[in-house]
Protein backbone atom coordinates (compact mmCIF):
# COMPACT_ATOMS: atom_id res chain seq x y z
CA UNK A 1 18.95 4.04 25.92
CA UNK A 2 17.04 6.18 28.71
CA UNK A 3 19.18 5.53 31.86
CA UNK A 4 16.70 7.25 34.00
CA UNK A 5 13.30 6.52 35.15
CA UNK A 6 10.64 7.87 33.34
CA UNK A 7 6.75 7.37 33.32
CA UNK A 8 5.14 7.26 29.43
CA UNK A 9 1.30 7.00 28.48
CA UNK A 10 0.54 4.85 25.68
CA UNK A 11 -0.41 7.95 23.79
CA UNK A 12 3.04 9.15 24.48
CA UNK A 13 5.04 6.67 23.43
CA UNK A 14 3.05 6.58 20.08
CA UNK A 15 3.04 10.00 19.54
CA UNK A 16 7.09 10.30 19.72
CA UNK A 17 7.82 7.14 18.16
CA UNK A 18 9.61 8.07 15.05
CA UNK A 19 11.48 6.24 12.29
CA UNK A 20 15.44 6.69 12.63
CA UNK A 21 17.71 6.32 10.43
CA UNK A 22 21.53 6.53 12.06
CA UNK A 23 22.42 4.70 15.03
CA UNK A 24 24.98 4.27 17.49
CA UNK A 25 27.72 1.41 17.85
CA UNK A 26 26.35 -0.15 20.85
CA UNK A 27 24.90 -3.25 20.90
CA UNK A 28 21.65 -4.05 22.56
CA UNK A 29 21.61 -6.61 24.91
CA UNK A 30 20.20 -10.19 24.81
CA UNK A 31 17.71 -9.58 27.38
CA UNK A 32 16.52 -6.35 25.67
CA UNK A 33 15.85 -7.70 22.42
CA UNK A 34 13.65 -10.83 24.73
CA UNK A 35 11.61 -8.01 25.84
CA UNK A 36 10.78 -6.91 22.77
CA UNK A 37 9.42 -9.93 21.36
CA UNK A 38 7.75 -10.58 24.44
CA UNK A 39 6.03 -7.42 23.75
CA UNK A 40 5.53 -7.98 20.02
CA UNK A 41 3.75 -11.53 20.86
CA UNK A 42 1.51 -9.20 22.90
CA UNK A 43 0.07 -8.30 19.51
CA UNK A 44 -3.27 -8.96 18.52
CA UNK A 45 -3.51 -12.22 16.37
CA UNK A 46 -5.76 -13.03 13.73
CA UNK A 47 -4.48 -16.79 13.71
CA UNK A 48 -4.03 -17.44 17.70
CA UNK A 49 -0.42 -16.71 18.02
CA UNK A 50 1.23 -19.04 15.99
CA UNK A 51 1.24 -17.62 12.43
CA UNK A 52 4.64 -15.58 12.85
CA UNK A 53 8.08 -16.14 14.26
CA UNK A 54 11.31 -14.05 14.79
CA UNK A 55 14.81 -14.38 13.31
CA UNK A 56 17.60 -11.78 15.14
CA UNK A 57 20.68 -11.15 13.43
CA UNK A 58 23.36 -9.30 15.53
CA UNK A 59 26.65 -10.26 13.49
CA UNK A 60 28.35 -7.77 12.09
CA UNK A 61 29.16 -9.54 9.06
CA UNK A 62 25.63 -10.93 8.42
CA UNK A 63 24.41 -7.60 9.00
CA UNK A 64 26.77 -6.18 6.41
CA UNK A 65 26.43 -9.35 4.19
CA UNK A 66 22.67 -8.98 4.08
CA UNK A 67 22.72 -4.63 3.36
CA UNK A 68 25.25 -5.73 0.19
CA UNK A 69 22.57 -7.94 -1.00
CA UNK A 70 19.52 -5.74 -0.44
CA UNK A 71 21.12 -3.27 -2.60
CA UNK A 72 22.34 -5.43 -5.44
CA UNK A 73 18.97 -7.02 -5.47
CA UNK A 74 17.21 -3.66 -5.67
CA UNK A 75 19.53 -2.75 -8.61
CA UNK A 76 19.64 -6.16 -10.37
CA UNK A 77 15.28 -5.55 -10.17
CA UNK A 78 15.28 -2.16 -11.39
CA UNK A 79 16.48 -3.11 -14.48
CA UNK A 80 13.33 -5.11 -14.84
CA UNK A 81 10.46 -3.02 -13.58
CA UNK A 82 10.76 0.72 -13.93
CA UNK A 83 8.04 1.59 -11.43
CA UNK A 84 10.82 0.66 -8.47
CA UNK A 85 12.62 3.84 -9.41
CA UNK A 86 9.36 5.97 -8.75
CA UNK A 87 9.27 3.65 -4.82
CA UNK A 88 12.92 4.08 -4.74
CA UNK A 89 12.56 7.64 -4.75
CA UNK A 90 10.25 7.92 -1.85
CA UNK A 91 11.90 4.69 0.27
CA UNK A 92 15.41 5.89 1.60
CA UNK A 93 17.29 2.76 2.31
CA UNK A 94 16.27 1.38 -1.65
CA UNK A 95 17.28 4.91 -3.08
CA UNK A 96 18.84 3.15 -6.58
CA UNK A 97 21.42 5.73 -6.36
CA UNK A 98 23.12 4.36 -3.45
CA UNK A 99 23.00 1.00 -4.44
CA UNK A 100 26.50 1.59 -5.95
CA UNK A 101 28.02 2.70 -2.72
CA UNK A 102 29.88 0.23 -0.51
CA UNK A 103 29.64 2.38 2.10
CA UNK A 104 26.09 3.11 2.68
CA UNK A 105 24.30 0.66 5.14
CA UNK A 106 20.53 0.23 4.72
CA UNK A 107 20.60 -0.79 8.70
CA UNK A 108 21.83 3.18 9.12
CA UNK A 109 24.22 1.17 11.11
CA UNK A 110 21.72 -0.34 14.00
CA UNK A 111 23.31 -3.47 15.52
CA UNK A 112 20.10 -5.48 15.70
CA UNK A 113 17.81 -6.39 12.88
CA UNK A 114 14.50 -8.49 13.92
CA UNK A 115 12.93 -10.33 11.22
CA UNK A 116 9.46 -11.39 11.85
CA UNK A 117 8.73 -14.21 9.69
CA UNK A 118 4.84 -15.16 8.70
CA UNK A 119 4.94 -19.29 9.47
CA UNK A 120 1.90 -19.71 6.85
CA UNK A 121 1.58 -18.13 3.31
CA UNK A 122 -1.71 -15.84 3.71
CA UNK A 123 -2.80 -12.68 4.36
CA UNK A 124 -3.97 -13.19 7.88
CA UNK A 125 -0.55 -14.19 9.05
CA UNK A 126 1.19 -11.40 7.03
CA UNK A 127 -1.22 -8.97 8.74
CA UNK A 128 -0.34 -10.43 12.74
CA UNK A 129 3.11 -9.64 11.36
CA UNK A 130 2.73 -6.41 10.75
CA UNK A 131 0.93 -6.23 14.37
CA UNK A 132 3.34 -7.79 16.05
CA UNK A 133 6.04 -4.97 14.49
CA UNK A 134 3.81 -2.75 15.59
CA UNK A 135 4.00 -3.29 19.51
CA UNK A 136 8.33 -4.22 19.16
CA UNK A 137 8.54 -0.59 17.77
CA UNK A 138 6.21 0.91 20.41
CA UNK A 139 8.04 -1.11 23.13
CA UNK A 140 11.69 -0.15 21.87
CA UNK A 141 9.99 3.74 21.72
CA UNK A 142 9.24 3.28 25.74
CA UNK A 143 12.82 1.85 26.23
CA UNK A 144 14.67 5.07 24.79
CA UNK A 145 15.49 3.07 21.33
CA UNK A 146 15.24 3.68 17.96
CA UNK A 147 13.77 1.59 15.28
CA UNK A 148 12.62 1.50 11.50
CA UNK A 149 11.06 -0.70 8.95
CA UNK A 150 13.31 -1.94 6.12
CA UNK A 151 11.21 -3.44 3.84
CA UNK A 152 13.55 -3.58 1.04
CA UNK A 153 15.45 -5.90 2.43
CA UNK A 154 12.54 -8.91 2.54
CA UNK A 155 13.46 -9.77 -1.38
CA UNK A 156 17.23 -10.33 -0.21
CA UNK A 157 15.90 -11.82 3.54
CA UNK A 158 13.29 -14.51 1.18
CA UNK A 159 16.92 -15.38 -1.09
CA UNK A 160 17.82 -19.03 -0.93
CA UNK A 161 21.18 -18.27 0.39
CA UNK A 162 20.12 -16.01 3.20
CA UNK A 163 17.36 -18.60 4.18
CA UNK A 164 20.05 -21.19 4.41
CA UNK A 165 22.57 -18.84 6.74
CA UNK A 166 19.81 -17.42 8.85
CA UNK A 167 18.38 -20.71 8.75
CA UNK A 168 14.78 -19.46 7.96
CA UNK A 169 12.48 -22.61 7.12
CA UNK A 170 11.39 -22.96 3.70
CA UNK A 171 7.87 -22.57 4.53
CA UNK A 172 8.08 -19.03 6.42
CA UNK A 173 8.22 -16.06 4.71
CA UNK A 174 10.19 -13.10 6.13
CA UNK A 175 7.50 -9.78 6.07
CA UNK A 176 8.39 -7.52 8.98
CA UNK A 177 12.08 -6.33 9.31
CA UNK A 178 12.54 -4.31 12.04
CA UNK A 179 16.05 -2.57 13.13
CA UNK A 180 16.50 -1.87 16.31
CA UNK A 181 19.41 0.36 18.40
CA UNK A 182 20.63 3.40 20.02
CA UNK A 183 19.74 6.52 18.02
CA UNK A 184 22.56 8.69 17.44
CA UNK A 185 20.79 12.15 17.29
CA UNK A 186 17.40 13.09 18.19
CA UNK A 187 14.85 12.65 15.79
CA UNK A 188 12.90 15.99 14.62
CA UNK A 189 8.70 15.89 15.22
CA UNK A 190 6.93 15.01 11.87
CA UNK A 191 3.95 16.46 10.82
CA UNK A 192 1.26 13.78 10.06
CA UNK A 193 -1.87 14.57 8.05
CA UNK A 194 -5.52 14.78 9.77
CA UNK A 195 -7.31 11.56 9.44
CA UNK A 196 -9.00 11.06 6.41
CA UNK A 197 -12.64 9.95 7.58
CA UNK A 198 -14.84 8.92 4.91
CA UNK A 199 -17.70 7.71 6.68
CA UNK A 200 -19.13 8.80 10.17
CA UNK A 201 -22.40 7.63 10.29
C-alpha cells in the first residue's frame, strides 16, 4: 500500500486503476477492507441502498477451497456448453487449460476476496452491485491497492455448499466478486478504445 501521502483527482484514480492479477502475501487489514465498503455503499442505488450486501473471505483455506471449486466447476460446464471455451479464452482466471493445475489460484494470490451479494433477484439490484464494485475498486485504486473482478467464480460462490460455509442466505445471489490486496509488480498502462458515440444530437 502507498505509505506516503499523496493527493489524487477523481480522474486520476480512474485513469490508473487497472486490473491486477498477482499479489503480495500481506494481508489487508480489518479496518481497510471497512473503508472500502463504506465507500462502495457510497454507490449510486437504484433500490435505496438495501438491494446488495457484502460477504469477505480472508481464510486461507476458504480462499483456496473456493479457487479449487471455481475451476472444477468451469471444467465440469465446459463439457456442456462449448461457447465457454471461446469466454475462457478471453477471461484469464477461467482459462480451461488451467483448470487442471493445482497450483494456479484464480485470486492471483490476493488475501481478500469481497463478494457483493444482490439481496433481491432482479436486474436493478444486480446493477447497484455492479455500482457498488465500482466505487470499492476506485477506493482500493486511491489507497495504493490492487483489485480485479472474478466473475468466474459466482457459479462456485451461488453452490449450495459454499452458501452454507460462507453462510450466504438463500435468497441473495452473489454477482460482484471483487479481490482485493497488495500488487506485487506494477501494472503496465492499457490502451482503451475511443468512445464509441452513436448519437450526439
Amino acid at each position: 500500500m502507498k505509505t506516503t501521502a499523496q493527493t489524487l483527482s477523481a480522474l486520476d484514480v480512474i485513469y490508473s486503476r487497472r486490473s491486477v492479477r498477482a499479489y503480495t502475501a500481506e494481508r489487508i487489514p480489518q479496518s481497510t477492507v471497512r473503508a472500502l465498503l463504506d465507500a462502495a455503499v457510497q454507490a449510486p442505488s437504484a433500490l435505496g441502498g438495501d438491494s446488495l450486501s457484502f460477504g469477505v473471505v480472508q481464510h486461507p483455506r476458504r480462499l483456496e477451497r473456493l479457487s479449487e471449486l471455481t475451476k472444477a466447476r468451469w471444467t465440469e460446464l465446459a463439457h456442456k456448453d462449448p461457447n465457454l471455451h471461446l469466454a475462457a479464452s478471453l477471461i484469464p482466471e477461467i482459462d480451461l487449460s488451467r483448470g487442471a493445475d493445482p497450483e494456479f489460484d484464480v485470486f492471483y494470490g490476493a488475501t481478500t476476496l469481497i463478494v457483493i451479494c444482490a439481496r433481491r433477484p432482479d436486474q436493478f439490484a444486480a446493477a447497484d452491485c455492479w455500482l457498488a464494485a465500482e466505487n470499492l475498486m476506485l477506493a482500493a485504486e486511491a489507497l495504493g491497492l490492487g483489485t480485479c473482478c472474478v466473475g468466474a467464480t459466482t457459479t462456485a460462490l451461488n453452490s449450495a455448499e459454499m452458501r452454507l460455509e460462507l453462510a450466504i442466505p438463500p435468497v441473495f445471489t452473489a454477482v460482484a466478486p471483487i479481490v482485493v490486496g497488495v500488487p506485487a509488480k506494477v501494472s503496465l498502462p492499457l490502451e482503451r478504445r475511443v468512445p464509441d458515440v452513436i448519437a450526439w444530437k
